[in-house]
N, C-alpha and C. Protein backbone atom coordinates (compact mmCIF):
# COMPACT_ATOMS: atom_id res chain seq x y z
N UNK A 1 156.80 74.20 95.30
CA UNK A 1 155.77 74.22 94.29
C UNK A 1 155.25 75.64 94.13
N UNK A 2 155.50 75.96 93.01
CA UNK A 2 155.13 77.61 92.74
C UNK A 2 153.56 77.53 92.15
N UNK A 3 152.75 78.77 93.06
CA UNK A 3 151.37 79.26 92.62
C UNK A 3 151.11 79.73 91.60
N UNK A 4 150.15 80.14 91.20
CA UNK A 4 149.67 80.65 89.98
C UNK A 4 150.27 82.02 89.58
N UNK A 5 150.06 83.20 91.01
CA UNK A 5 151.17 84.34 90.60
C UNK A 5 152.15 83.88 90.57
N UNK A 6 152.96 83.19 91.31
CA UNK A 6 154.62 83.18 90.99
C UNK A 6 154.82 82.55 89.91
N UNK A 7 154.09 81.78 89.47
CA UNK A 7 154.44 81.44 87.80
C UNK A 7 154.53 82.66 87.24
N UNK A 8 153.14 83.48 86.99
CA UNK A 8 152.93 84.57 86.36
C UNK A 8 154.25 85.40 86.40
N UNK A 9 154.27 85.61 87.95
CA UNK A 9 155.78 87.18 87.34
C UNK A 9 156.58 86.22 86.80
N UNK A 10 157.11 85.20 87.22
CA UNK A 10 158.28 84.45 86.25
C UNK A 10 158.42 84.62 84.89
N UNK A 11 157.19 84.49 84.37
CA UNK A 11 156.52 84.42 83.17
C UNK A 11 156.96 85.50 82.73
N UNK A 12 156.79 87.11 83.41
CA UNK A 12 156.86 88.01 82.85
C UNK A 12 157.85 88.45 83.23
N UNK A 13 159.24 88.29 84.19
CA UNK A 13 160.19 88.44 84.22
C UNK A 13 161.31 87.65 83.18
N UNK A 14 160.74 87.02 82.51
CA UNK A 14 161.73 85.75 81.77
C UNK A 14 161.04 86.39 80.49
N UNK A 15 159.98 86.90 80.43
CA UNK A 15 159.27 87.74 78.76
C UNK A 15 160.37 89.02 78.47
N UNK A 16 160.54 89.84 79.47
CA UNK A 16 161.21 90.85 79.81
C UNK A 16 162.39 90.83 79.87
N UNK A 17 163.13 89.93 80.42
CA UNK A 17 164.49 89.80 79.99
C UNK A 17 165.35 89.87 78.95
N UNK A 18 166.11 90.55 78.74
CA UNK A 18 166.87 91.34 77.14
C UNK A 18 165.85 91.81 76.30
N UNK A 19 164.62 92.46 77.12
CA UNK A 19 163.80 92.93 76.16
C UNK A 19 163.68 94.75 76.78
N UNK A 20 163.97 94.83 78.19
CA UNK A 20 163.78 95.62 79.06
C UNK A 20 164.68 95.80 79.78
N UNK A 21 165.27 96.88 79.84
CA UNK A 21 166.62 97.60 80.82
C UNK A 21 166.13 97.59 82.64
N UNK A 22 164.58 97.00 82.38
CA UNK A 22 164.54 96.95 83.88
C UNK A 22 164.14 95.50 84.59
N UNK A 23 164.63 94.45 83.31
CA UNK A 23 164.68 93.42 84.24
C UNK A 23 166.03 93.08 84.25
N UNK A 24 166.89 92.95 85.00
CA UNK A 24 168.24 92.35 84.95
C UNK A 24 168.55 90.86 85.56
N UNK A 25 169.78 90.46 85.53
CA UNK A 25 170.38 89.24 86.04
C UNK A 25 171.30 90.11 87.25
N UNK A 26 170.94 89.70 88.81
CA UNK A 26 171.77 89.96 89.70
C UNK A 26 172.29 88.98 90.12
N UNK A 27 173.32 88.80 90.86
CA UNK A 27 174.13 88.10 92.24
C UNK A 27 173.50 88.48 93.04
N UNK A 28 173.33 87.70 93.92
CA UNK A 28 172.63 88.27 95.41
C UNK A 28 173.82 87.26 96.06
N UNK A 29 174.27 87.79 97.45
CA UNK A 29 175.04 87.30 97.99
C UNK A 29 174.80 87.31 99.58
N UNK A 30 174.42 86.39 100.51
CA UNK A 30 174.35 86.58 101.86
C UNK A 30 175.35 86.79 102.73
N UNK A 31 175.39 87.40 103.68
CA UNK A 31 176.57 87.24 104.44
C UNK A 31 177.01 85.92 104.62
N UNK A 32 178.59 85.18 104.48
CA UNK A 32 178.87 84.02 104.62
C UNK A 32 178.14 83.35 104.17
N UNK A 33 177.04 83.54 103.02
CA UNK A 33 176.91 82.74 102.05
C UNK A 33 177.26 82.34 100.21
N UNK A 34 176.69 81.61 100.31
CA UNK A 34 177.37 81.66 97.90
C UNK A 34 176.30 82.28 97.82
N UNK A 35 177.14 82.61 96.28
CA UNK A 35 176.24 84.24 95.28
C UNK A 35 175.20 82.83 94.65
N UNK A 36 173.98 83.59 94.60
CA UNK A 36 172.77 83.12 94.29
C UNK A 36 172.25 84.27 92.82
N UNK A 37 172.49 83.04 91.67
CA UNK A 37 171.98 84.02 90.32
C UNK A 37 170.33 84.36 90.64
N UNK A 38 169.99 85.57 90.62
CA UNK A 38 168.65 86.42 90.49
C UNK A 38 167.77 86.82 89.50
N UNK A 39 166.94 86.50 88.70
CA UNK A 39 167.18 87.74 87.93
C UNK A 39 165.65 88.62 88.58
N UNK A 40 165.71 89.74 88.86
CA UNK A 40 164.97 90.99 88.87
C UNK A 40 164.60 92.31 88.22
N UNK A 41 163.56 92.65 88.75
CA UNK A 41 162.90 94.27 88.20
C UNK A 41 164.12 94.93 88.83
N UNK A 42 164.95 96.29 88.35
CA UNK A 42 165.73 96.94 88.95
C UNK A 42 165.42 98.22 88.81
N UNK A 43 165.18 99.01 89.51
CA UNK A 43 164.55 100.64 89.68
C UNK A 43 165.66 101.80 90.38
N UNK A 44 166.13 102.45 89.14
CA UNK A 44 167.09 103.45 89.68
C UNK A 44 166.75 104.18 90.80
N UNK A 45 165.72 105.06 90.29
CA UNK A 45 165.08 105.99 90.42
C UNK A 45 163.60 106.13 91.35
N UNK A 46 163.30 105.05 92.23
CA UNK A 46 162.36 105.02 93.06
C UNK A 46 162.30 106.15 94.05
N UNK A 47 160.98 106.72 94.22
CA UNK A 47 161.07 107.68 95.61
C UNK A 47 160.72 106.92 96.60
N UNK A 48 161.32 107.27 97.52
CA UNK A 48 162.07 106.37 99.02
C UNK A 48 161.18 107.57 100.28
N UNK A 49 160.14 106.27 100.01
CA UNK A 49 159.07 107.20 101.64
C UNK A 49 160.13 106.82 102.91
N UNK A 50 160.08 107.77 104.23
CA UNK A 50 160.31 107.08 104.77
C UNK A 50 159.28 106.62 105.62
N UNK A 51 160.29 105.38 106.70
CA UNK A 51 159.27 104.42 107.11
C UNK A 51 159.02 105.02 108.93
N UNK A 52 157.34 104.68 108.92
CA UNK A 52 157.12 105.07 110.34
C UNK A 52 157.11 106.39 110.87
N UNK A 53 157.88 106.85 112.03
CA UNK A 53 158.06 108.09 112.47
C UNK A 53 159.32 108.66 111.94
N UNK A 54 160.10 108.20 111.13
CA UNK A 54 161.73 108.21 110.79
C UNK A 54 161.57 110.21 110.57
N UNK A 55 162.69 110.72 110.66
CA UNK A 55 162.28 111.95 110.39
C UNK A 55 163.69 111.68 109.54
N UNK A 56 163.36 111.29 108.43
CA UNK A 56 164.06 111.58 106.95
C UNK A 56 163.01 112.61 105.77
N UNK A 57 164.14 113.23 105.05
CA UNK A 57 163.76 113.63 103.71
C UNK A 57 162.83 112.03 102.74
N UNK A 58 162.12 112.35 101.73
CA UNK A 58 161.63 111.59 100.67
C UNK A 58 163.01 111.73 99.54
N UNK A 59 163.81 110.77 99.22
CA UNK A 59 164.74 111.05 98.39
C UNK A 59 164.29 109.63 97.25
N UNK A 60 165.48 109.88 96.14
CA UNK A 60 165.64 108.74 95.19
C UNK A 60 166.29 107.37 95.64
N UNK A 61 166.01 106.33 95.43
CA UNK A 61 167.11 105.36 95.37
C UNK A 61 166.78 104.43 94.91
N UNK A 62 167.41 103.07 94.93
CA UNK A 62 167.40 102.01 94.19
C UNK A 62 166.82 100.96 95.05
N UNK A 63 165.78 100.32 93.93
CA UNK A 63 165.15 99.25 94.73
C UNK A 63 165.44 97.73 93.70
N UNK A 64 165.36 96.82 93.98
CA UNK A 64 164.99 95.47 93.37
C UNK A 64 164.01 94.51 93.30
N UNK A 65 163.10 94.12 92.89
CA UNK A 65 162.17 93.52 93.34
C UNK A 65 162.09 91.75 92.58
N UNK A 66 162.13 90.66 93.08
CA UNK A 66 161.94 89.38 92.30
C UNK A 66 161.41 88.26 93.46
N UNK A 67 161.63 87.50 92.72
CA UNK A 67 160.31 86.20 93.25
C UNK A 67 161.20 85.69 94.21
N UNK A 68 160.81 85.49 95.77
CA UNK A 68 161.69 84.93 96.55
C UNK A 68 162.11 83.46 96.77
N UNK A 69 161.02 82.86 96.29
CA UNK A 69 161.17 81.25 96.44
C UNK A 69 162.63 80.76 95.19
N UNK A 70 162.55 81.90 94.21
CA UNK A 70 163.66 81.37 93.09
C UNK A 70 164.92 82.46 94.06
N UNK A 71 165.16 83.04 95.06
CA UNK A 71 166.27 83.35 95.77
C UNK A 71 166.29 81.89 96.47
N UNK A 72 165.82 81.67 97.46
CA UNK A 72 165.95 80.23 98.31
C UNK A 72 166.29 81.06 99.77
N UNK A 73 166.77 82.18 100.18
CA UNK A 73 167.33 82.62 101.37
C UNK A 73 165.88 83.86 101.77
N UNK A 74 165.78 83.73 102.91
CA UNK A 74 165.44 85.67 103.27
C UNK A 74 166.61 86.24 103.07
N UNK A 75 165.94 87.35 102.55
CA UNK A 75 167.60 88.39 102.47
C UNK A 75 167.46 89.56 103.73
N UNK A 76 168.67 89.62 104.47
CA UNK A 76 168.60 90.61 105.10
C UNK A 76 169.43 91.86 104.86
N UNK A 77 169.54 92.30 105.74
CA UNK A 77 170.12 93.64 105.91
C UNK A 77 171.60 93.59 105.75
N UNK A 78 172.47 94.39 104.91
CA UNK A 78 173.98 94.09 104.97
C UNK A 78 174.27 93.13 104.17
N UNK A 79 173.44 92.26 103.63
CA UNK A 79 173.61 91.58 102.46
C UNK A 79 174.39 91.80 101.19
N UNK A 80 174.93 91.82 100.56
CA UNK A 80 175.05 92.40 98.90
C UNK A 80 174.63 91.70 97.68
N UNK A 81 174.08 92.70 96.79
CA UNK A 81 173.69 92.54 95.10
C UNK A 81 174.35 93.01 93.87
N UNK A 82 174.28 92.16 93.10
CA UNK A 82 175.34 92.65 92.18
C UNK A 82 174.25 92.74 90.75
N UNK A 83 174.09 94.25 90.42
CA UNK A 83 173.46 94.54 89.26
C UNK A 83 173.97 95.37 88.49
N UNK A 84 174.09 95.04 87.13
CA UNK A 84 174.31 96.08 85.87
C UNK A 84 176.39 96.57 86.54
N UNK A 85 176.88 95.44 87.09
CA UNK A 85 178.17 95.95 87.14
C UNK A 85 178.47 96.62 87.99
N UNK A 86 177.47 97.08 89.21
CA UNK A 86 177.81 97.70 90.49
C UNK A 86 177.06 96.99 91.85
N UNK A 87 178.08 97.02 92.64
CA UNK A 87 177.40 96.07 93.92
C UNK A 87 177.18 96.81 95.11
N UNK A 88 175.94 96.26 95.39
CA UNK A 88 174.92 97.31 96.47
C UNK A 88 174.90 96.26 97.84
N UNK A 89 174.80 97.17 98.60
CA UNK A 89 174.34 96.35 100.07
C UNK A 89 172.51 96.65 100.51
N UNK A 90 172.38 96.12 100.51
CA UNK A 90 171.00 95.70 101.12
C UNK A 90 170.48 96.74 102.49
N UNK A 91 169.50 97.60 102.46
CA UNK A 91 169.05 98.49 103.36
C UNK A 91 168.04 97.81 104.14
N UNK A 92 167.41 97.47 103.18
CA UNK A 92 165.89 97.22 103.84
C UNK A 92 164.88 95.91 103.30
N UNK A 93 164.50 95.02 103.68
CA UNK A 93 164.06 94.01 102.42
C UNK A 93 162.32 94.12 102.90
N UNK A 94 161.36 94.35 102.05
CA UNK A 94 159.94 94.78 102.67
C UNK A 94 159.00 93.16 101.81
N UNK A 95 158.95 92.34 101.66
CA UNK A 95 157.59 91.34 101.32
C UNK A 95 156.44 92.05 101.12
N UNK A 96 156.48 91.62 100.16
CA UNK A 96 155.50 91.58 99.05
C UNK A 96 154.38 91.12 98.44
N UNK A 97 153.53 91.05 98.38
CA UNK A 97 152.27 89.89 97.59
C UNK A 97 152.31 88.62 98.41
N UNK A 98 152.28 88.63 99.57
CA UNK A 98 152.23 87.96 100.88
C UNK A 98 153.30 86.90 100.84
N UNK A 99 154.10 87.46 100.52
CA UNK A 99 155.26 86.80 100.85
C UNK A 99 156.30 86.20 99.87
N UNK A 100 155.41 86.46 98.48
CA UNK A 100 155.45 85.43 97.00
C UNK A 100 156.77 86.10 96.72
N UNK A 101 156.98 87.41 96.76
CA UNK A 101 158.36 88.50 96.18
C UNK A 101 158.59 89.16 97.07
N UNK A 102 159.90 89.37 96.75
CA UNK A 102 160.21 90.43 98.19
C UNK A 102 160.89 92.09 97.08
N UNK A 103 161.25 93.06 97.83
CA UNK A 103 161.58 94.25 97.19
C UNK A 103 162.83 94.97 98.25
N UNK A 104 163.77 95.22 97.39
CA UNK A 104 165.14 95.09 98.67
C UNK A 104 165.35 96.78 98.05
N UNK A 105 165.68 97.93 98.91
CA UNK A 105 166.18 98.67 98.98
C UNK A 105 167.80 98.47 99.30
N UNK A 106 168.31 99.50 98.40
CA UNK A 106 169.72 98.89 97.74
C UNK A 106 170.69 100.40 97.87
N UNK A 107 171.41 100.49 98.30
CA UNK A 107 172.57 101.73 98.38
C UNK A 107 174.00 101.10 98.30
């Protein structure tokens, strides 16, 4: 049973769709599991803090962000996504709006 936000982004992810180059239709695929249709916010161009004490550079990369209850899985790490015709593996998956969306760093 979806809440009042997760209606909402639905709402505005399904408004946005073929209206906006940044909502797309992904595959999400688990390890040893079936591809699960997605559709998500997709962000080329995000700057990538790093996390904790990490002693990385701040660089660009690609993030995804959509409603997790319409995935059905946690997604982890090593996972793969399939957006805009190129397929990414899964870095990092961080929750979101307490839990409602999740946001997957993607290389």
């Amino acid at each position: 049973m979806s809440d009042v936000f997760t209606t909402a982004l639905r709402a505005i992810l399904d408004g946005l769709y073929g209206q906006s180059d940044s909502v797309q239709e992904a595959v999400y695929t688990p390890q040893g599991g079936d591809p699960i249709l997605w559709r998500v916010f997709y962000e080329e161009n995000t700057v990538m803090q790093p996390s904790a004490y990490s002693a990385e550079v701040w660089a660009l990369g690609r993030t995804v962000k959509g409603i997790l209850e319409d995935l059905g899985v946690n997604p982890q790490r090593g996972d793969s996504i399939l957006v805009k015709g190129c397929t990414y593996t899964v870095k990092e998956s961080i929750s979101e709006n307490n839990g409602r969306a999740v946001r997957l760093v993607i290389s």
